[in-house]
PDB file of N, CA and C in Angstrom:
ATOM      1  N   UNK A   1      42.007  26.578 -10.108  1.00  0.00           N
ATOM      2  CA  UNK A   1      40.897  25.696  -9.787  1.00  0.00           C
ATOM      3  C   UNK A   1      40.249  25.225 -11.092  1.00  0.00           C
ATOM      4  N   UNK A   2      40.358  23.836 -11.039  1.00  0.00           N
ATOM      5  CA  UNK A   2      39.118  23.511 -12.525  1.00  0.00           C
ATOM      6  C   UNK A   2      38.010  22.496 -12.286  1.00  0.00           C
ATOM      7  N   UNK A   3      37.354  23.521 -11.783  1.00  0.00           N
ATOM      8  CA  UNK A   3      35.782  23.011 -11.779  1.00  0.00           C
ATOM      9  C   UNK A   3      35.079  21.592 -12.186  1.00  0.00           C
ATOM     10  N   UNK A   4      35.179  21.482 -13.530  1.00  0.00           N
ATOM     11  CA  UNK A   4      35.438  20.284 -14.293  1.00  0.00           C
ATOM     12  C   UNK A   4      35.921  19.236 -13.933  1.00  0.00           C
ATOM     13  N   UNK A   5      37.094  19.310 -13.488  1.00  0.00           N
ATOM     14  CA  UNK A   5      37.589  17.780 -13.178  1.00  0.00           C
ATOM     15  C   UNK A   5      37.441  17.531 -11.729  1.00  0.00           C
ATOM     16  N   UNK A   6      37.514  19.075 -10.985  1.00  0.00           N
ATOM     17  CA  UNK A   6      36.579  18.765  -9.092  1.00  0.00           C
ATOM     18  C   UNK A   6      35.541  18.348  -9.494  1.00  0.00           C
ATOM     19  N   UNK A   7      34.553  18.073 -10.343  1.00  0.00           N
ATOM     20  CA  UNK A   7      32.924  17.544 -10.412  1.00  0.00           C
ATOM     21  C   UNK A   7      32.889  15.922 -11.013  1.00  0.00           C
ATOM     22  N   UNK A   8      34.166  16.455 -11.853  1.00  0.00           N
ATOM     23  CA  UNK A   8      34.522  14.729 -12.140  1.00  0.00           C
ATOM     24  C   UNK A   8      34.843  14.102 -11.200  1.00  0.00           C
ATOM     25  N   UNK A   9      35.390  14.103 -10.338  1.00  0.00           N
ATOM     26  CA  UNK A   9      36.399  14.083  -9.151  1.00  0.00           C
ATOM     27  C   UNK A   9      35.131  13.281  -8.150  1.00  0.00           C
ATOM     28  N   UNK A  10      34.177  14.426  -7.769  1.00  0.00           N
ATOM     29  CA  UNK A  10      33.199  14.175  -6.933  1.00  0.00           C
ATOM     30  C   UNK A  10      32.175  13.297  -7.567  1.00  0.00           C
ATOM     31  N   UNK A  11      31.879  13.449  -8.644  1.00  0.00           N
ATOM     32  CA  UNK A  11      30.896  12.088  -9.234  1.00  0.00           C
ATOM     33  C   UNK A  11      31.443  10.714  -9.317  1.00  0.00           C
ATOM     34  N   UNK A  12      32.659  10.622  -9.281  1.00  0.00           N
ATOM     35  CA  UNK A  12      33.177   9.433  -9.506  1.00  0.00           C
ATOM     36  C   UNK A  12      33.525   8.902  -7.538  1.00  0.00           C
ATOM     37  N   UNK A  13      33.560   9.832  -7.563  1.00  0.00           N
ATOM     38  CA  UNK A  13      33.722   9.180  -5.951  1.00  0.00           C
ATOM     39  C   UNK A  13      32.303   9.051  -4.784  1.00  0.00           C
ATOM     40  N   UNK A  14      31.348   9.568  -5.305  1.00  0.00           N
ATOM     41  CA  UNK A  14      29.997   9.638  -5.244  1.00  0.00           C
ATOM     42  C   UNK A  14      29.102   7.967  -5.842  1.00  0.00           C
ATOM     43  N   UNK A  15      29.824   8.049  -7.211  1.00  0.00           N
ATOM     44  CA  UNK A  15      29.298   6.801  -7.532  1.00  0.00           C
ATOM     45  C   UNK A  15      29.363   5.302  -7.134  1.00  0.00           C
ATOM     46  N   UNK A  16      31.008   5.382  -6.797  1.00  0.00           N
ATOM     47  CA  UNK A  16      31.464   4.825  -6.025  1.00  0.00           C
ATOM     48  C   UNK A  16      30.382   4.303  -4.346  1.00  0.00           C
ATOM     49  N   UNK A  17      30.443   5.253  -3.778  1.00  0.00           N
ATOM     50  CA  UNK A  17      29.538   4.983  -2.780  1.00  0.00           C
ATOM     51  C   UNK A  17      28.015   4.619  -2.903  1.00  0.00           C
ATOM     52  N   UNK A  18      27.554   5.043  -3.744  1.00  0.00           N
ATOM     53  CA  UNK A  18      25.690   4.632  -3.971  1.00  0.00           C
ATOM     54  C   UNK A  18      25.934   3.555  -4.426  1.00  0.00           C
ATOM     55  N   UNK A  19      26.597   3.030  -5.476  1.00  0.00           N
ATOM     56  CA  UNK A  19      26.851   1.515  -5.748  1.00  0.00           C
ATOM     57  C   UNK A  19      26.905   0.232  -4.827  1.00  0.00           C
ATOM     58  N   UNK A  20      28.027   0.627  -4.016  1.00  0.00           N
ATOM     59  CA  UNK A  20      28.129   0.405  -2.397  1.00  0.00           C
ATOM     60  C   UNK A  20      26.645   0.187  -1.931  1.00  0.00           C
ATOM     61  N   UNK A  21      26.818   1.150  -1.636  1.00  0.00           N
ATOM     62  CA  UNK A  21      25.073   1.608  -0.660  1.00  0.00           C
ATOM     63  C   UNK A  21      24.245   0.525  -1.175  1.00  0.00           C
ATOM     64  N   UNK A  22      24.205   0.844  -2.495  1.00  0.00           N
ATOM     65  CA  UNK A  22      22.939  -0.295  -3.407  1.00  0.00           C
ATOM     66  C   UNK A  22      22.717  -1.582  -3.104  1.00  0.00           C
ATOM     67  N   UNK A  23      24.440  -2.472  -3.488  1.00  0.00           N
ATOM     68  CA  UNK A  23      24.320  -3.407  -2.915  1.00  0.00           C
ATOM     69  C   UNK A  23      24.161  -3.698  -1.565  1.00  0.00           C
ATOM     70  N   UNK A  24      24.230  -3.275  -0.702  1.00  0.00           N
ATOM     71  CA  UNK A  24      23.676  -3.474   0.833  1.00  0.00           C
ATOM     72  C   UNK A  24      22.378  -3.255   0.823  1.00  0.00           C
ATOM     73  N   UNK A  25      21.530  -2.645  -0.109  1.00  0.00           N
ATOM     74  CA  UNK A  25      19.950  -2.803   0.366  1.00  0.00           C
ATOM     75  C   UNK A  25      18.930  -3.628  -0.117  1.00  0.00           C
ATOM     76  N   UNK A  26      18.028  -3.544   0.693  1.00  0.00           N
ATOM     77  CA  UNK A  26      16.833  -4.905  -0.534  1.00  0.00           C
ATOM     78  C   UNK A  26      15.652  -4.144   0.275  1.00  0.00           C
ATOM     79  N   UNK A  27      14.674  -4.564  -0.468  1.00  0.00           N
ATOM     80  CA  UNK A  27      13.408  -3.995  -0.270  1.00  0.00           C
ATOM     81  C   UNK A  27      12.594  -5.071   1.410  1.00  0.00           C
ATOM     82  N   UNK A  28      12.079  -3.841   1.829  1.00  0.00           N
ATOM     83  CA  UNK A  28      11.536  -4.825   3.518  1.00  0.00           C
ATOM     84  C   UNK A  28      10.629  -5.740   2.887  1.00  0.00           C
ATOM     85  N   UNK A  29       9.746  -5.256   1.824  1.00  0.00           N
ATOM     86  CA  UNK A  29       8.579  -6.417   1.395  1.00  0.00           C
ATOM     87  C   UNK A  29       8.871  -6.195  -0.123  1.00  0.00           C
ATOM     88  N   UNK A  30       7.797  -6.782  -0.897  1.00  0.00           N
ATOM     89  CA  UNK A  30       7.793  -6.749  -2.456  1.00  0.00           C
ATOM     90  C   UNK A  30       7.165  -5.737  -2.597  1.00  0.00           C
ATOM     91  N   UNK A  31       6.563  -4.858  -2.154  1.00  0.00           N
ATOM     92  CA  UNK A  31       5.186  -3.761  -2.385  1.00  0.00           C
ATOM     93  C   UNK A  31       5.780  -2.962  -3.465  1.00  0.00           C
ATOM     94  N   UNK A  32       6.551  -2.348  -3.059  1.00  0.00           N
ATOM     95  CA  UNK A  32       7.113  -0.932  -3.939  1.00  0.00           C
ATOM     96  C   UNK A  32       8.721  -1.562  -4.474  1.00  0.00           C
ATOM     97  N   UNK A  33       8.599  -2.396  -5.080  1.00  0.00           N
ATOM     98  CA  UNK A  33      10.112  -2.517  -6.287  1.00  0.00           C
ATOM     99  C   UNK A  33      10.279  -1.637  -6.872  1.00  0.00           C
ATOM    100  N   UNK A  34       9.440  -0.356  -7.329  1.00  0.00           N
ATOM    101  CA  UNK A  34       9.744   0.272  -8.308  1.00  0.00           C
ATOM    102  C   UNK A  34      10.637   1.384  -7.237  1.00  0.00           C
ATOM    103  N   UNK A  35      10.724   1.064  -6.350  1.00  0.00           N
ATOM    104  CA  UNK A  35      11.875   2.089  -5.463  1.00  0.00           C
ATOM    105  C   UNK A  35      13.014   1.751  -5.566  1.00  0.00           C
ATOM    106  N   UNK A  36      13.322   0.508  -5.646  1.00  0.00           N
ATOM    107  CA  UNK A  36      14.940   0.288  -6.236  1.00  0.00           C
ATOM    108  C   UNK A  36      14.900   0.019  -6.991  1.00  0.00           C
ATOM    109  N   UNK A  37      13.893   0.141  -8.555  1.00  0.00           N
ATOM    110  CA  UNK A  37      14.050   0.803  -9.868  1.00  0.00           C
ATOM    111  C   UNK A  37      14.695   2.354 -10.156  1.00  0.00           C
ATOM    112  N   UNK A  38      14.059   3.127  -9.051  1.00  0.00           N
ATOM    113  CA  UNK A  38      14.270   4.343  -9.856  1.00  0.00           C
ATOM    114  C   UNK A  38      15.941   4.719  -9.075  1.00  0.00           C
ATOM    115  N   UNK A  39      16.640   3.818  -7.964  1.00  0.00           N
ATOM    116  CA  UNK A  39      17.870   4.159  -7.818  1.00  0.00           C
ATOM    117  C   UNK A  39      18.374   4.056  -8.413  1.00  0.00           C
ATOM    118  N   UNK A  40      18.597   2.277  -9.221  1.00  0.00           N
ATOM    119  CA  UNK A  40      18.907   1.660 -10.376  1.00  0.00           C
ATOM    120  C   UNK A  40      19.219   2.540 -11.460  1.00  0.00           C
ATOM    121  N   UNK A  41      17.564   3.284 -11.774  1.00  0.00           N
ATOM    122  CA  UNK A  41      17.679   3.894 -13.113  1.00  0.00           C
ATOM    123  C   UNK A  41      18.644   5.435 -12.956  1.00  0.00           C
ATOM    124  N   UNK A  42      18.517   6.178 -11.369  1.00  0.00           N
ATOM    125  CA  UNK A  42      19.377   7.297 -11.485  1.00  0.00           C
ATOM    126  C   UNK A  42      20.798   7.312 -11.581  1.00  0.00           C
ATOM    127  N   UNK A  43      20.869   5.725 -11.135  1.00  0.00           N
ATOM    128  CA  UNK A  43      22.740   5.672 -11.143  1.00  0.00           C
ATOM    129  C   UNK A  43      23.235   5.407 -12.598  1.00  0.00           C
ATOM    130  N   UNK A  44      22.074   4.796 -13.313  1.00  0.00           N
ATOM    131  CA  UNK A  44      22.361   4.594 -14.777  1.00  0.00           C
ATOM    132  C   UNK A  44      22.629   5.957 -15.794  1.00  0.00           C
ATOM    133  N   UNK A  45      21.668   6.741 -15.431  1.00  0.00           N
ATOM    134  CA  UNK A  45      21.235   8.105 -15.637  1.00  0.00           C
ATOM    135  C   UNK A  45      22.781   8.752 -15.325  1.00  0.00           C
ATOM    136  N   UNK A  46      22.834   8.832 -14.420  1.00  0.00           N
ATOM    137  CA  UNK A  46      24.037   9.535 -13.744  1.00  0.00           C
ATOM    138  C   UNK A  46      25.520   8.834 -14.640  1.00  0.00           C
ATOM    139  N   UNK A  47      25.386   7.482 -15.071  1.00  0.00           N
ATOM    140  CA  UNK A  47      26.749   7.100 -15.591  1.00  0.00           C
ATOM    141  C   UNK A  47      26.634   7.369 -17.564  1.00  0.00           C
ATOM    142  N   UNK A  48      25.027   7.557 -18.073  1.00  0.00           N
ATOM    143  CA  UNK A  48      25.306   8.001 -19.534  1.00  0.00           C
ATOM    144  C   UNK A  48      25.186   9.617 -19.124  1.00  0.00           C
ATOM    145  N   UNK A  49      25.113  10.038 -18.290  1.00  0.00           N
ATOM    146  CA  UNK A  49      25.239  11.810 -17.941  1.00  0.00           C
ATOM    147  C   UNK A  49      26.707  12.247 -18.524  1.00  0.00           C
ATOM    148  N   UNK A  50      27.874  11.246 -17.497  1.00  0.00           N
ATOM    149  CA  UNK A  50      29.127  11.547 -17.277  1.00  0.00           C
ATOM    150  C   UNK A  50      29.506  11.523 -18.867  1.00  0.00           C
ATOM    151  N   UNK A  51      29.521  10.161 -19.493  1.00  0.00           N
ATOM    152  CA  UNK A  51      29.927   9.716 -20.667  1.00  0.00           C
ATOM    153  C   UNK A  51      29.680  10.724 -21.487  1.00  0.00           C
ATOM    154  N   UNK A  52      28.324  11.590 -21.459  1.00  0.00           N
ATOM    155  CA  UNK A  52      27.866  12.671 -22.433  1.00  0.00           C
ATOM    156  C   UNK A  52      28.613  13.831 -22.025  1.00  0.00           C
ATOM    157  N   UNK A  53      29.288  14.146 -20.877  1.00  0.00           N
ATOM    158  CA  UNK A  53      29.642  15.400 -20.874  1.00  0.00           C
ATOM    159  C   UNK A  53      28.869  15.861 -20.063  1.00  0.00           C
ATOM    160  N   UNK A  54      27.542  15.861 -19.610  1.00  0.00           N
ATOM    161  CA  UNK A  54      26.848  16.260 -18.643  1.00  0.00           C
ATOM    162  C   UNK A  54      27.100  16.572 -17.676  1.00  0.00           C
ATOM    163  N   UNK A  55      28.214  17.092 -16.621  1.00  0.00           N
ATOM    164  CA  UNK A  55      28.339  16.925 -15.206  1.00  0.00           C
ATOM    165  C   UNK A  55      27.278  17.116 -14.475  1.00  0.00           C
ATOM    166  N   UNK A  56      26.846  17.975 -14.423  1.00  0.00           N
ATOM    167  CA  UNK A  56      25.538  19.238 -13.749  1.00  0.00           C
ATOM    168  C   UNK A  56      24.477  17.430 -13.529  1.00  0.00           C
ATOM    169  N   UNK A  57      23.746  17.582 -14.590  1.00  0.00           N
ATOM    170  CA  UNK A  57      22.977  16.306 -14.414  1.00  0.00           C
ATOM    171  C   UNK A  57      23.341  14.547 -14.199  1.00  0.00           C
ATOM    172  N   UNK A  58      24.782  14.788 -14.644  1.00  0.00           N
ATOM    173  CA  UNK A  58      25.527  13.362 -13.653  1.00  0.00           C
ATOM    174  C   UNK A  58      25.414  13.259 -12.057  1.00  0.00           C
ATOM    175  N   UNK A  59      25.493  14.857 -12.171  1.00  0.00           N
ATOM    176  CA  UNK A  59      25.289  15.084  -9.952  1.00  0.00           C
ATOM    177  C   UNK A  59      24.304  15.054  -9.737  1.00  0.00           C
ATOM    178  N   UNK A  60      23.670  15.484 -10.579  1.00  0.00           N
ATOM    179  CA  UNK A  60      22.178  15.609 -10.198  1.00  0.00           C
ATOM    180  C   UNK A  60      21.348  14.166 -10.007  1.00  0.00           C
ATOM    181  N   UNK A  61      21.575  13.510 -11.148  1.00  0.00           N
ATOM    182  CA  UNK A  61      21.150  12.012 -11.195  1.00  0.00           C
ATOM    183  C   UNK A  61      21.564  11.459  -9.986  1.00  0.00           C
ATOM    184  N   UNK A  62      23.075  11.347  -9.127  1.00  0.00           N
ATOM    185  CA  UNK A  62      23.277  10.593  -7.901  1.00  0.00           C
ATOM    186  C   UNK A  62      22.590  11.238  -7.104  1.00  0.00           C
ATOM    187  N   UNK A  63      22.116  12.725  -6.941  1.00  0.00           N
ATOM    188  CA  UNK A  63      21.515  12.978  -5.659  1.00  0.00           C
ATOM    189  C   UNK A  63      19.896  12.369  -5.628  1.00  0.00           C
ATOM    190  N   UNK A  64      19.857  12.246  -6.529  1.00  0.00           N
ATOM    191  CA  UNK A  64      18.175  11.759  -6.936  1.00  0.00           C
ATOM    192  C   UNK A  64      18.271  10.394  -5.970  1.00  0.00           C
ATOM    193  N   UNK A  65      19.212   9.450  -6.501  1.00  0.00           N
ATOM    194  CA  UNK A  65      19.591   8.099  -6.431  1.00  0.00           C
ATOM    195  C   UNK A  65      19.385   8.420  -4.795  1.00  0.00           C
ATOM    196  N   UNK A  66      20.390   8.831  -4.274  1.00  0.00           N
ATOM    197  CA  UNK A  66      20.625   8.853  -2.945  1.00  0.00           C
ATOM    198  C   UNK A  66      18.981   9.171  -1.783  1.00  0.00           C
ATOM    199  N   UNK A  67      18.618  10.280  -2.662  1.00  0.00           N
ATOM    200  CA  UNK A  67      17.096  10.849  -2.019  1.00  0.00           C
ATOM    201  C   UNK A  67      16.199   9.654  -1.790  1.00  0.00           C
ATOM    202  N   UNK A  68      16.168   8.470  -2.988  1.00  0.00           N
ATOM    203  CA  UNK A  68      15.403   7.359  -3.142  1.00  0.00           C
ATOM    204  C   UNK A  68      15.800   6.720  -2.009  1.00  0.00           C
ATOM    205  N   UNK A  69      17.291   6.266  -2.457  1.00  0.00           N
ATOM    206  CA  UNK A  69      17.125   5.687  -0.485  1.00  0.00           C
ATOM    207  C   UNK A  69      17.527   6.039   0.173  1.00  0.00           C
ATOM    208  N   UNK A  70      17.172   6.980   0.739  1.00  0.00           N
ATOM    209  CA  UNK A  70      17.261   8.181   2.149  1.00  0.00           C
ATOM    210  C   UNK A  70      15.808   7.876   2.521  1.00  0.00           C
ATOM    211  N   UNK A  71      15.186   8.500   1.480  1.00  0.00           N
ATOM    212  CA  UNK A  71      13.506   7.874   1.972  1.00  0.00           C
ATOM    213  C   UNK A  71      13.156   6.601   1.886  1.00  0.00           C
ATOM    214  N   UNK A  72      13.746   6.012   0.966  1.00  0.00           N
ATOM    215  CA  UNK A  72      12.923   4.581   1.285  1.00  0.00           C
ATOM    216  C   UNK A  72      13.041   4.101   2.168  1.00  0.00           C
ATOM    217  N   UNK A  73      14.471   4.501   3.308  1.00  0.00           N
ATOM    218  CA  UNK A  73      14.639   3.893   4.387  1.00  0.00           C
ATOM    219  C   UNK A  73      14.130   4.456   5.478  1.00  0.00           C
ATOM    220  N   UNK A  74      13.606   5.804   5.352  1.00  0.00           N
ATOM    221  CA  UNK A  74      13.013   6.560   6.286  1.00  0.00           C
ATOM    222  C   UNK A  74      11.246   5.881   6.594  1.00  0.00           C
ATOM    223  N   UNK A  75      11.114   5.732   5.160  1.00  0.00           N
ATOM    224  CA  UNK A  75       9.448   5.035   5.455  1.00  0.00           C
ATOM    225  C   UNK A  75       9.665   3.690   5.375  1.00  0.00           C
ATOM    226  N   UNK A  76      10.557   2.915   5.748  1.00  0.00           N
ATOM    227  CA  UNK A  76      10.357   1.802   5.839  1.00  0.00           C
ATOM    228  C   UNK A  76      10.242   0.460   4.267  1.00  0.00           C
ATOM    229  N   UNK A  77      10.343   1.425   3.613  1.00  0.00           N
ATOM    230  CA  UNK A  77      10.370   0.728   2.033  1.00  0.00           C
ATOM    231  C   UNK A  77      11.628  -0.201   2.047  1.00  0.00           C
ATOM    232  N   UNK A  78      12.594   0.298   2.430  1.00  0.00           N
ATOM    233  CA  UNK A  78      13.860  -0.141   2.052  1.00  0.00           C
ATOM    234  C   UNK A  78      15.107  -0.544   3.488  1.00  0.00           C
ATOM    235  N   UNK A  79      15.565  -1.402   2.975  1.00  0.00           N
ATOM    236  CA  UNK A  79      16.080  -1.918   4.567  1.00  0.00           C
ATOM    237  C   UNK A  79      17.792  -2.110   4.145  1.00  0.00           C
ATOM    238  N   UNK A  80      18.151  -2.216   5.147  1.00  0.00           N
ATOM    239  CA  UNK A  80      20.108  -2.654   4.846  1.00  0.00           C
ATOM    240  C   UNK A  80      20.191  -4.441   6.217  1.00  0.00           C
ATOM    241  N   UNK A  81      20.771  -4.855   5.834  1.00  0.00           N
ATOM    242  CA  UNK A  81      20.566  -6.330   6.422  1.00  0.00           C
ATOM    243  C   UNK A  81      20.724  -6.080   8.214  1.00  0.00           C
ATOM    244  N   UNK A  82      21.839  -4.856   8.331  1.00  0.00           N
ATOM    245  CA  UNK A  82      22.061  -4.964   9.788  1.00  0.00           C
ATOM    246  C   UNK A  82      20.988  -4.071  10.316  1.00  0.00           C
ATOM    247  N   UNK A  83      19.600  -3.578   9.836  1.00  0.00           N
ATOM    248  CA  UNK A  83      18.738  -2.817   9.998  1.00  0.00           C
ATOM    249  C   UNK A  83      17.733  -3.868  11.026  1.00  0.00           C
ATOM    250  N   UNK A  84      18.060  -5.640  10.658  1.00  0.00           N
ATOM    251  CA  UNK A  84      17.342  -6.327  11.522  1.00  0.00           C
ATOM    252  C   UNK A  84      17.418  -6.377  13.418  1.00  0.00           C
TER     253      UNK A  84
END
C-alpha cells in the first residue's frame, strides 16, 4: 500500500469534481461573493498544497472548498441553475 500516491490519487480526483461543482454554481444574489471567494481561494490553496508536497493540507484545502458550498447551498447563499 502507498499512502502517498492513494492521497494523490484521491486529490486529483477530488479536484476534479469541485471544479465541476464550481462551475455549475453562482451566487442566488450579490450579498455574500466572498462565498465563492473562499471556494475559489481553497481550490487554489489545495492546487499550490499538491505542487509543495503538502498532501495532508491539499485534502484538507478541498474539504474546506466543498464545506463552502455544502453550506452556501444549505442557507441559500449559493444556487446550481437546475435549483430553479
Amino acid at each position: 500500500m502507498d499512502i502517498e500516491k492513494d492521497l494523490i490519487k484521491e486529490i486529483e480526483k477530488w479536484t476534479g469534481k469541485i471544479k465541476e461543482e464550481r462551475r455549475r454554481i453562482e451566487l442566488a444574489d450579490d450579498s455574500r461573493k466572498d462565498f465563492l471567494k473562499n471556494i475559489d481561494a481553497y481550490i487554489s490553496d489545495s492546487a499550490y498544497f499538491l505542487k509543495e508536497g503538502k498532501l495532508i493540507e491539499s485534502f484538507e484545502a478541498l474539504i474546506w472548498s466543498w464545506a463552502y458550498m455544502t453550506i452556501g447551498k444549505e442557507i441559500e447563499i449559493l444556487k446550481t441553475p437546475d435549483d430553479d
